[in-house]
C-alpha atoms as a PDB file:
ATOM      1  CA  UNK A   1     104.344  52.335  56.789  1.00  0.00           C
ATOM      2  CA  UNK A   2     100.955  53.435  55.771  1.00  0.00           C
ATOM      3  CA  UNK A   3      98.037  54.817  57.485  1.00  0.00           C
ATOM      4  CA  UNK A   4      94.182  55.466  56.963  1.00  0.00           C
ATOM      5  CA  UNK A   5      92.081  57.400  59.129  1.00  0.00           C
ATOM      6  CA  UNK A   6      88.921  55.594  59.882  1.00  0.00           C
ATOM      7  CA  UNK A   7      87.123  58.709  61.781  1.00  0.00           C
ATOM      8  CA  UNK A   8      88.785  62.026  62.377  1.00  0.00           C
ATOM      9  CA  UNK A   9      85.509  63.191  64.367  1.00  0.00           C
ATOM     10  CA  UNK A  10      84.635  64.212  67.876  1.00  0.00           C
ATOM     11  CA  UNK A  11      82.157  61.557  70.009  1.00  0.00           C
ATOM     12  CA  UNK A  12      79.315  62.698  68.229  1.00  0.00           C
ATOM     13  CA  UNK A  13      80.307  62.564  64.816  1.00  0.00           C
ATOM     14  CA  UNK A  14      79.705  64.828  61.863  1.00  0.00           C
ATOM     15  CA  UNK A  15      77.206  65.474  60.276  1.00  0.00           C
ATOM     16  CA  UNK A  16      75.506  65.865  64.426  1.00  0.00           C
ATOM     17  CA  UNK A  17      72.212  64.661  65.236  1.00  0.00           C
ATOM     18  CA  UNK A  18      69.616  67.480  64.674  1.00  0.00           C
ATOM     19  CA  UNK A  19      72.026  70.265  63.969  1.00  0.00           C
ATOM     20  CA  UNK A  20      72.045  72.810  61.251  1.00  0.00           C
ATOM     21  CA  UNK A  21      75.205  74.324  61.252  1.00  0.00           C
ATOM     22  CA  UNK A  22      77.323  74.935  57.862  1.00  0.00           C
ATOM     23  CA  UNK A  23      79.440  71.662  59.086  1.00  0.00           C
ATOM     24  CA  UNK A  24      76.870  69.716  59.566  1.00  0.00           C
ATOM     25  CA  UNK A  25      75.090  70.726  56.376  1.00  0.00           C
ATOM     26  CA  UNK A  26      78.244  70.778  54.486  1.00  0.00           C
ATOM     27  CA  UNK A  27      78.355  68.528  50.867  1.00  0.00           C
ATOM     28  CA  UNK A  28      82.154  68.114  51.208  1.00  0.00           C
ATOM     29  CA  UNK A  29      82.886  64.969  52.111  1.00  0.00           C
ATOM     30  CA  UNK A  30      85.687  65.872  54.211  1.00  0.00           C
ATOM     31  CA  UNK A  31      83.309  67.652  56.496  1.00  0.00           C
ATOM     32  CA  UNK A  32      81.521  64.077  57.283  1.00  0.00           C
ATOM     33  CA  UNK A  33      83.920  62.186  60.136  1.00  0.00           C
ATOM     34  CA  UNK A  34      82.623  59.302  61.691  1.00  0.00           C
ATOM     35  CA  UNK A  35      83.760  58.681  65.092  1.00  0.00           C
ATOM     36  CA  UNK A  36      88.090  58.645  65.570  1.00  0.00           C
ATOM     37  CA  UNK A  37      89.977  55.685  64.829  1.00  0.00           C
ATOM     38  CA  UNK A  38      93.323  55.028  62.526  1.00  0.00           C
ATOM     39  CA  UNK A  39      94.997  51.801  60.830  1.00  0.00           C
ATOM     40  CA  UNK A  40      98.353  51.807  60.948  1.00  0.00           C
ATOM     41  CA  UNK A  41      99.758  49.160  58.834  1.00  0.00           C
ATOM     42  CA  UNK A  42     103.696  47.893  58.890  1.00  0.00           C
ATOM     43  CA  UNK A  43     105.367  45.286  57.503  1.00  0.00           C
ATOM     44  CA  UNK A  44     104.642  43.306  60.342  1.00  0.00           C
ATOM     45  CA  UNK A  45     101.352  44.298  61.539  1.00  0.00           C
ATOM     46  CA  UNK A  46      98.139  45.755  60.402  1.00  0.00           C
ATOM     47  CA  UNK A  47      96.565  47.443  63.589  1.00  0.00           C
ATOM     48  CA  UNK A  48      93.607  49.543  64.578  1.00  0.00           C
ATOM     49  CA  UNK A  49      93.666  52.340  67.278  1.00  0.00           C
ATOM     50  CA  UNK A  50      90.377  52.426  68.789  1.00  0.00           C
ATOM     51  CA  UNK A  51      87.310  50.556  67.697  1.00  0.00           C
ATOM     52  CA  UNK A  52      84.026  53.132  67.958  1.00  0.00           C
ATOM     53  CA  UNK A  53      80.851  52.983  67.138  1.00  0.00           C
ATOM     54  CA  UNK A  54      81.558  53.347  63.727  1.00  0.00           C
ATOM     55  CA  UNK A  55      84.003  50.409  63.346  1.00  0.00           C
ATOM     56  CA  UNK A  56      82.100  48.106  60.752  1.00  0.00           C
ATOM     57  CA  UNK A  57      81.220  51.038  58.293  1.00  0.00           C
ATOM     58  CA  UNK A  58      85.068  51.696  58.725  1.00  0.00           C
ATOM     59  CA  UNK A  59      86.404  48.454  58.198  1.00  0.00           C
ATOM     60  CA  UNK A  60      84.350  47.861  55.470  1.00  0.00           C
ATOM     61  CA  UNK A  61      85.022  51.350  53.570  1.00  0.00           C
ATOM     62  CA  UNK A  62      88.472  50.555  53.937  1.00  0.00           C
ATOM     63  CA  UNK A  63      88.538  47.171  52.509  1.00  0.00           C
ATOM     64  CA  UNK A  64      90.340  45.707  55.423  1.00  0.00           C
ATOM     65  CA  UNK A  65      90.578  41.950  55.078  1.00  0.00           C
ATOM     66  CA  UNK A  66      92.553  40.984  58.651  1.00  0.00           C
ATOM     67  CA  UNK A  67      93.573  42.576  61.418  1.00  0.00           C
ATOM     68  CA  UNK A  68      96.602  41.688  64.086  1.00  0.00           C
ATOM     69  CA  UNK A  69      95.255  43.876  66.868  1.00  0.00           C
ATOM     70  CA  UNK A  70      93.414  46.380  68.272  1.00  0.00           C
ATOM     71  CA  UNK A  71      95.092  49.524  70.539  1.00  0.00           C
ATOM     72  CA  UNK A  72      93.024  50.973  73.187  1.00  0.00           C
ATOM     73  CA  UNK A  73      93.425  54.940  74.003  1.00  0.00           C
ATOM     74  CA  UNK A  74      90.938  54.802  76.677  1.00  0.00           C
ATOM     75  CA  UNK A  75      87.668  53.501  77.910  1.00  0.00           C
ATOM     76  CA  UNK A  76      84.848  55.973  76.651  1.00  0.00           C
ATOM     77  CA  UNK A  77      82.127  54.639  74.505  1.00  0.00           C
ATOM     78  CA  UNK A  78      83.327  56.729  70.912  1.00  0.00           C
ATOM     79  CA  UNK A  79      86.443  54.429  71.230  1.00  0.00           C
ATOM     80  CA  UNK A  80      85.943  50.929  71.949  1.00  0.00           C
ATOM     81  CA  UNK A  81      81.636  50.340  71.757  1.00  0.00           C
ATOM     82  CA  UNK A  82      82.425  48.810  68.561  1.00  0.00           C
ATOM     83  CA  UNK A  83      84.398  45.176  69.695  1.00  0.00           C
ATOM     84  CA  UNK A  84      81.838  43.025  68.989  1.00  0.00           C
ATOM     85  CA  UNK A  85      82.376  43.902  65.481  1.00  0.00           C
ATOM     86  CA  UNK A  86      85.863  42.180  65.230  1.00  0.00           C
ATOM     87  CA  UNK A  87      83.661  38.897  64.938  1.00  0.00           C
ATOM     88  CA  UNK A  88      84.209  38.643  61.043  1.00  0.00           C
ATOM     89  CA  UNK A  89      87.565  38.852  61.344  1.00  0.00           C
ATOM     90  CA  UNK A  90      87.895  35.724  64.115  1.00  0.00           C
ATOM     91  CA  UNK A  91      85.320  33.651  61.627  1.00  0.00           C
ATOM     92  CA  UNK A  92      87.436  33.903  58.669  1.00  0.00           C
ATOM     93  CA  UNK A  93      90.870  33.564  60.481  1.00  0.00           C
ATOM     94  CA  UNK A  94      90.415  31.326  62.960  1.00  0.00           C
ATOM     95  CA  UNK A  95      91.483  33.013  65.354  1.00  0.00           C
ATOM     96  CA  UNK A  96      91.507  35.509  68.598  1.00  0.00           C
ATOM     97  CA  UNK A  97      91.903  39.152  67.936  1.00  0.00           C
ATOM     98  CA  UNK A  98      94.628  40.883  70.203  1.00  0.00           C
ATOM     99  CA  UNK A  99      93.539  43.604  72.253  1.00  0.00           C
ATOM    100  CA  UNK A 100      96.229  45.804  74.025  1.00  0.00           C
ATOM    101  CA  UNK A 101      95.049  48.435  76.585  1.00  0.00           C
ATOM    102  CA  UNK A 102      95.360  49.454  80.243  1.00  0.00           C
ATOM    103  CA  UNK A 103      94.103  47.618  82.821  1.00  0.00           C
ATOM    104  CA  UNK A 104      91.341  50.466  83.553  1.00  0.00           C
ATOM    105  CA  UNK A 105      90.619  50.395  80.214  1.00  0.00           C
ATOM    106  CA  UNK A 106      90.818  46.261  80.339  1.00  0.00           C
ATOM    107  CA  UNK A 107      87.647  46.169  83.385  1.00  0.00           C
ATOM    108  CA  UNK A 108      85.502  48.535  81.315  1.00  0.00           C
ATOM    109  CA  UNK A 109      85.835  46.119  78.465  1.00  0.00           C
ATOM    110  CA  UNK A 110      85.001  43.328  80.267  1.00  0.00           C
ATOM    111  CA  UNK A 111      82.329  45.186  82.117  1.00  0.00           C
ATOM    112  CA  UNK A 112      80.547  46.529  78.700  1.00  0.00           C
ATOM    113  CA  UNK A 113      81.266  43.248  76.530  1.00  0.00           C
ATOM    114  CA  UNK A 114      81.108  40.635  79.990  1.00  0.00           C
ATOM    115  CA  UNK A 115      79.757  37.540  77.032  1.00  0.00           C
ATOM    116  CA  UNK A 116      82.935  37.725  75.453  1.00  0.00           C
ATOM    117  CA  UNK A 117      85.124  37.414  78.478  1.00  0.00           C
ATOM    118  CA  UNK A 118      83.163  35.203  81.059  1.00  0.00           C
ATOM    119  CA  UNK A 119      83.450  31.468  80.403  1.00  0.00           C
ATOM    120  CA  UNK A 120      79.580  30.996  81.153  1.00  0.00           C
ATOM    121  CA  UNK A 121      78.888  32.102  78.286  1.00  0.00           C
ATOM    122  CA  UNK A 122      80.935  30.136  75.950  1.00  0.00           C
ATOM    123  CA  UNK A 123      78.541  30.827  73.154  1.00  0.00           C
ATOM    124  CA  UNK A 124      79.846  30.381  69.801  1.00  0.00           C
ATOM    125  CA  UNK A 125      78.853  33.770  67.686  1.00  0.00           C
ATOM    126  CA  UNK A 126      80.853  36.037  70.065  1.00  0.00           C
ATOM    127  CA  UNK A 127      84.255  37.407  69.485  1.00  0.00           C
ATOM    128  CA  UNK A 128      87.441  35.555  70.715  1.00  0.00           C
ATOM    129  CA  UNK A 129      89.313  38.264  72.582  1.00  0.00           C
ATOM    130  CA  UNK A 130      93.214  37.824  73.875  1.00  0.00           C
ATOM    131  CA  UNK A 131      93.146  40.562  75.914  1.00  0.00           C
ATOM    132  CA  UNK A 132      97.143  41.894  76.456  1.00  0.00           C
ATOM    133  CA  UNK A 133      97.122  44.291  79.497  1.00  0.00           C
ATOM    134  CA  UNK A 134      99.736  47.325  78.657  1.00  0.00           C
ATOM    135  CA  UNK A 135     101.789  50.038  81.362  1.00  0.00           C
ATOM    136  CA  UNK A 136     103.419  53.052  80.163  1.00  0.00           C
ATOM    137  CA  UNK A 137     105.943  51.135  78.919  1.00  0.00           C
ATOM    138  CA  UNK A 138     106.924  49.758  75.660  1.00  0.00           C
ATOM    139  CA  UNK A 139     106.035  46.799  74.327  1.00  0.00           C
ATOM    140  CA  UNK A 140     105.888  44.586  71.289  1.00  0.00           C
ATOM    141  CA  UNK A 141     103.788  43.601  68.353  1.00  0.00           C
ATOM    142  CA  UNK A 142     105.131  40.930  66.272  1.00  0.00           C
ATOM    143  CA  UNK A 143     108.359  42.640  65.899  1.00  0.00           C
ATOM    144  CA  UNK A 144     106.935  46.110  66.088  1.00  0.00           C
ATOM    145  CA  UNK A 145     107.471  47.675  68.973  1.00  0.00           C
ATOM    146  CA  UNK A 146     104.714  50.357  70.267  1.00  0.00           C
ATOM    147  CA  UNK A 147     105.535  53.024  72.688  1.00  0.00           C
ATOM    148  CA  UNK A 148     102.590  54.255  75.166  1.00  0.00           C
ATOM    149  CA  UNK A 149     102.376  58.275  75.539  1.00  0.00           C
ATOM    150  CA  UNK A 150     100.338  59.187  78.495  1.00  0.00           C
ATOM    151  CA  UNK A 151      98.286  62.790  78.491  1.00  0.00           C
ATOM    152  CA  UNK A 152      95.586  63.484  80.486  1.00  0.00           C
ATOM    153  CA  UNK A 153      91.948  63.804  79.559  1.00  0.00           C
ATOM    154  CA  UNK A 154      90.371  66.282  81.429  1.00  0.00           C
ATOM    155  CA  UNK A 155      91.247  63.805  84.747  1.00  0.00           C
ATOM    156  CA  UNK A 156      91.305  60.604  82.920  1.00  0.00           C
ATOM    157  CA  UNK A 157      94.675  58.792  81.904  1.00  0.00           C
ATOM    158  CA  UNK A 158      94.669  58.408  78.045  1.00  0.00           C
ATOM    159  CA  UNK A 159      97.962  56.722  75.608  1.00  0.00           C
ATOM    160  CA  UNK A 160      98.975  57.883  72.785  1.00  0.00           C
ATOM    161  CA  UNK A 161     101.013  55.224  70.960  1.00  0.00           C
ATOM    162  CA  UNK A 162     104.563  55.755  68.983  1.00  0.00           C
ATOM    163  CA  UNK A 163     105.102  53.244  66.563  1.00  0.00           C
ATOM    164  CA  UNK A 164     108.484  53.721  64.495  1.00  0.00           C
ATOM    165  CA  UNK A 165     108.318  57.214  63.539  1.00  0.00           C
ATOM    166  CA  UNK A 166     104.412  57.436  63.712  1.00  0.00           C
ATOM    167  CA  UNK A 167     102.659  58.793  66.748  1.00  0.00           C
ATOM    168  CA  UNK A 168      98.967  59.387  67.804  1.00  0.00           C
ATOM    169  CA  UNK A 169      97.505  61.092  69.991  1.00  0.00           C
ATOM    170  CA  UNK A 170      93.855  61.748  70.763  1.00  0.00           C
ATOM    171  CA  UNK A 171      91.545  62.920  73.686  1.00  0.00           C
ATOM    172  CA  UNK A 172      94.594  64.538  75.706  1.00  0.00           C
ATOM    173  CA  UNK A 173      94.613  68.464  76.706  1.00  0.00           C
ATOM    174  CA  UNK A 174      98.025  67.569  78.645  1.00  0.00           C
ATOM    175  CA  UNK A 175     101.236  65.980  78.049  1.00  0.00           C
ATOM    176  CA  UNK A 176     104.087  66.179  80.396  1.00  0.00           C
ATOM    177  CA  UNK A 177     107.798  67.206  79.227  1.00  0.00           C
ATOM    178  CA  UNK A 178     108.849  63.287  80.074  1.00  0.00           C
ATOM    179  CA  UNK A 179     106.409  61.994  78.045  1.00  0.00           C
ATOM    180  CA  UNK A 180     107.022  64.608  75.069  1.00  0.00           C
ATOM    181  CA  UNK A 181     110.269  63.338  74.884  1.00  0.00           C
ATOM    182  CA  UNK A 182     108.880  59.808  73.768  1.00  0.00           C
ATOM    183  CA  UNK A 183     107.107  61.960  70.930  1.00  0.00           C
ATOM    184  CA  UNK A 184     110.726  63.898  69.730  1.00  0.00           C
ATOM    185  CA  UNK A 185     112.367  62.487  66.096  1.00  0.00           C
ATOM    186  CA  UNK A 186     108.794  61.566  65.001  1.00  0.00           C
ATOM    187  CA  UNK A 187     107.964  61.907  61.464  1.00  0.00           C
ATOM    188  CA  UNK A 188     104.696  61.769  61.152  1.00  0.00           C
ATOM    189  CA  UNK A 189     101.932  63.107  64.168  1.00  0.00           C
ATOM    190  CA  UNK A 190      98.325  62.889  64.445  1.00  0.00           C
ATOM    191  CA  UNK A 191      97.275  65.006  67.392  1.00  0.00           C
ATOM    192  CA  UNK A 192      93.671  65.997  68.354  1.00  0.00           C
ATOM    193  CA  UNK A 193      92.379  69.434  67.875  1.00  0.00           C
ATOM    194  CA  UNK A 194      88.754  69.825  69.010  1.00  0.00           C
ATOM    195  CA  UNK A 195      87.693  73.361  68.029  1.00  0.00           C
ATOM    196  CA  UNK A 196      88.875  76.789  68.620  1.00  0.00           C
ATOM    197  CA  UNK A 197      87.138  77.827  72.019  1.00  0.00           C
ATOM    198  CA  UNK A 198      89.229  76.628  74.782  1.00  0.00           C
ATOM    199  CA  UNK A 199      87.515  73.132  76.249  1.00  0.00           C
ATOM    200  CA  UNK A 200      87.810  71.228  79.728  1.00  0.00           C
ATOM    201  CA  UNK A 201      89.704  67.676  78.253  1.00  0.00           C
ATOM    202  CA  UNK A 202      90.730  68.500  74.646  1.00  0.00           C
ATOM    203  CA  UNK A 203      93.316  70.400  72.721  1.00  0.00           C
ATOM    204  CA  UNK A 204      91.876  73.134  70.968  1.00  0.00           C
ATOM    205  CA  UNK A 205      93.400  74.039  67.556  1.00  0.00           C
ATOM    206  CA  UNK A 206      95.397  76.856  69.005  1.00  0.00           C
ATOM    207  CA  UNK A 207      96.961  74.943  71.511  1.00  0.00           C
ATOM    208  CA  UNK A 208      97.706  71.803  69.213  1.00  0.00           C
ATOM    209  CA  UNK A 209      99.605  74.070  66.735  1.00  0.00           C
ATOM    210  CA  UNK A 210     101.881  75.258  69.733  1.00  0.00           C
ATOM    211  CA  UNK A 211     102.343  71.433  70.617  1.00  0.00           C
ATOM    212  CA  UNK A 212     103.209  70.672  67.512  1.00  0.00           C
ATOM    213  CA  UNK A 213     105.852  73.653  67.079  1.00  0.00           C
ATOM    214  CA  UNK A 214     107.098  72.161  69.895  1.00  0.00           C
ATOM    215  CA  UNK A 215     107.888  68.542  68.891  1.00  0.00           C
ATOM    216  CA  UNK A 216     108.169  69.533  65.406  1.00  0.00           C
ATOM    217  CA  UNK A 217     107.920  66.690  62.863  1.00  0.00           C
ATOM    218  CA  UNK A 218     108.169  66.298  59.370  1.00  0.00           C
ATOM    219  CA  UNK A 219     104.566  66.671  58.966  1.00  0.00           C
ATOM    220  CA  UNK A 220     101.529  66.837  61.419  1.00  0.00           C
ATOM    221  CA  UNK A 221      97.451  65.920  60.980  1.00  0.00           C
ATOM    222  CA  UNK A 222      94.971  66.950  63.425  1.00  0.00           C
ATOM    223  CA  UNK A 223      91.831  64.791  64.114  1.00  0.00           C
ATOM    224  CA  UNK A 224      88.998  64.789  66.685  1.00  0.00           C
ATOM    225  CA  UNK A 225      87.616  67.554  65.340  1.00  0.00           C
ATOM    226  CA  UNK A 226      84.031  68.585  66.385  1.00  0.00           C
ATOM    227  CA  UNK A 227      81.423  69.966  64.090  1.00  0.00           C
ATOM    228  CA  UNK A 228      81.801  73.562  65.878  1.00  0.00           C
ATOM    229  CA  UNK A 229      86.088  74.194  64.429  1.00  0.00           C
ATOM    230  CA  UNK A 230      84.718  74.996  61.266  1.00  0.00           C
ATOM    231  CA  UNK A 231      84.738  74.056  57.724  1.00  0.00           C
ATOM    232  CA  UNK A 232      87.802  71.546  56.558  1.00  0.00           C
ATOM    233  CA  UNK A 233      88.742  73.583  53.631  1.00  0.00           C
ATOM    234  CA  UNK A 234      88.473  77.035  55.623  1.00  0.00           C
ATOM    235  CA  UNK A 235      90.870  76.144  58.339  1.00  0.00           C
ATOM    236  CA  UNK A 236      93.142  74.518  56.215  1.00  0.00           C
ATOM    237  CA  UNK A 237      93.801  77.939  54.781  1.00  0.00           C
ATOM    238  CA  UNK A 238      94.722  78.823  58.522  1.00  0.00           C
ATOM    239  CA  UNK A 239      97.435  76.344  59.481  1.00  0.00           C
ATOM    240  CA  UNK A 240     101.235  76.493  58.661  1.00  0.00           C
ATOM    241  CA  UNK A 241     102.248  74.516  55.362  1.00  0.00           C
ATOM    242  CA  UNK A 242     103.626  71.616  57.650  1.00  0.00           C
ATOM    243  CA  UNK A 243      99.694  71.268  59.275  1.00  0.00           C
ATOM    244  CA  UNK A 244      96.878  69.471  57.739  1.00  0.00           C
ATOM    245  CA  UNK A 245      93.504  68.565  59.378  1.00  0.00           C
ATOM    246  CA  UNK A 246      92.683  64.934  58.230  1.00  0.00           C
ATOM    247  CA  UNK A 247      89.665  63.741  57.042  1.00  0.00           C
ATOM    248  CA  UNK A 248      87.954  59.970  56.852  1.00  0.00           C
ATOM    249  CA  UNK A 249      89.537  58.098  54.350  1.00  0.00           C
ATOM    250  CA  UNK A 250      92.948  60.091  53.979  1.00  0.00           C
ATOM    251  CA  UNK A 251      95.707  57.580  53.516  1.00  0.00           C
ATOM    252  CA  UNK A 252      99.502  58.794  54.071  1.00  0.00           C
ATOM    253  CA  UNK A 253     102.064  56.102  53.266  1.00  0.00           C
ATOM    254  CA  UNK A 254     106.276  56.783  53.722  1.00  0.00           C
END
C-alpha cells in the first residue's frame, strides 16, 4: 500500500489569507498545506479521500493519471467543493468516477453540483458521477474492502475509513469505544490534530497524542493542522518517536 497526502491543512489553508504569523510567513515548504485530502493506493484501487478546493493543484502535483473513486468524510466545502474537477479523469477513461459517501453527505452533493446529477442537464462537459451511498458499515472496492469509522464533528457525523491496516481520520473531536475498536491492529493512522488550544469540533494535538496512545499503531501522522499549532519542524521536536505531523506531498509506502 502506499499513500500521499494531498493537503494536511485546516479549511483555510496555509499560508492564510492576510495573515502574518511565522506559519504563514514560513519558507519551509512543509509549513504550506493546501486544504486535507489523501490517496491511498492498493493493488486494487487507487482512491482519494476528500476532494477540496485544492483538488486539481493536487492531482496534478501528484502526477495522478486515474482514479477508481472518491471517499467522502463529510459534506463541508474544504472537502468535496472540488468534484467538478474529476472531469479529466472521465474524458480520458471513458468513464464515471465512483463516489462513496453518506446519504447526508450524498444531498449536499447533489445540492452544490445539481448539473451533474439532474438529467435536464445532460450537458456533455460535466462530470459523470456513480454516486454509491455508504452506512457505517463495511463495504467493498474492487476487492478492497473499506471500513467506515464514525466520530463526531462538533455535532456533525463524520467517517473515518479503515482500509487494510490504514486508517484516517479527520474533522472528529469524538470517537466512541465501539467504533475505536474498528481502529485496533492498525498499522498505519492519520488522525487530525488542529492546534494546541482546546477547539469546539477538532482534536487538538494534546488530545490526538492520547488517542493515539490509546489505539497504538506502528506509526501515526497527524494532519488538519491550522496555521496557529506552530511551526512543522518545532513540534516535531515535541511528539514521541512513533508521531509525525505530515506535510503535502509526504508519501509512506509498506
Amino acid at each position: 500500500m502506499k499513500v500521499t497526502f494531498l493537503g494536511t491543512g485546516t479549511s483555510q489553508g496555509i499560508p492564510v489569507i492576510a495573515c502574518d504569523c511565522i506559519v504563514c510567513n514560513s519558507k519551509n515548504e512543509k509549513d504550506k498545506r493546501l486544504r486535507v485530502s489523501v490517496l491511498v493506493e492498493t493493488n486494487n484501487n487507487t482512491l482519494v479521500i476528500d476532494s477540496g478546493p485544492d483538488f486539481r493543484t493536487q492531482m496534478l502535483r501528484a502526477q495522478v493519471k486515474n482514479i477508481d473513486g472518491i471517499l467522502y468524510t463529510h459534506e463541508h466545502k474544504d472537502h468535496i467543493a472540488g468534484m467538478d474537477d474529476v472531469r479529466p479523469f472521465c474524458f480520458k477513461h471513458k468513464k464515471e468516477i465512483e463516489i462513496f459517501a453518506h446519504k447526508r453527505v450524498l444531498n449536499q452533493l447533489k445540492q452544490e453540483f445539481h448539473y451533474v446529477f439532474d438529467e435536464r442537464f445532460n450537458y456533455p462537459g460535466i462530470p459523470r458521477i456513480n454516486a454509491n451511498e455508504i452506512e457505517n458499515k463495511p463495504f467493498e472496492i474492487n476487492n478492497d474492502v473499506v471500513t467506515p469509522i464514525e466520530g463526531l464533528h462538533y455535532k456533525l457525523p463524520v467517517f473515518g475509513y479503515r482500509i487494510a491496516d490504514f486508517t484516517y481520520i479527520t474533522d472528529m473531536n469524538f470517537i466512541s469505544e465501539d467504533e475505536l475498536e474498528k481502529v485496533k491492529g492498525t498499522k498505519i493512522l492519520v488522525l487530525n490534530a488542529l492546534q494546541k488550544n482546546p477547539h469546539i469540533s477538532h482534536f487538538t494535538l494534546d488530545e490526538a497524542i492520547e488517542l493515539v496512545k490509546k489505539i497504538n499503531p506502528e506509526k501515526a501522522y497527524f494532519t488538519h493542522m491550522s496555521h496557529t499549532l506552530g511551526l512543522h519542524d518545532s513540534i516535531m521536536q515535541e511528539l514521541p518517536v512513533s508521531m509525525e505531523l505530515a506535510y503535502d506531498g509526504l508519501e509512506i509506502n509498506w
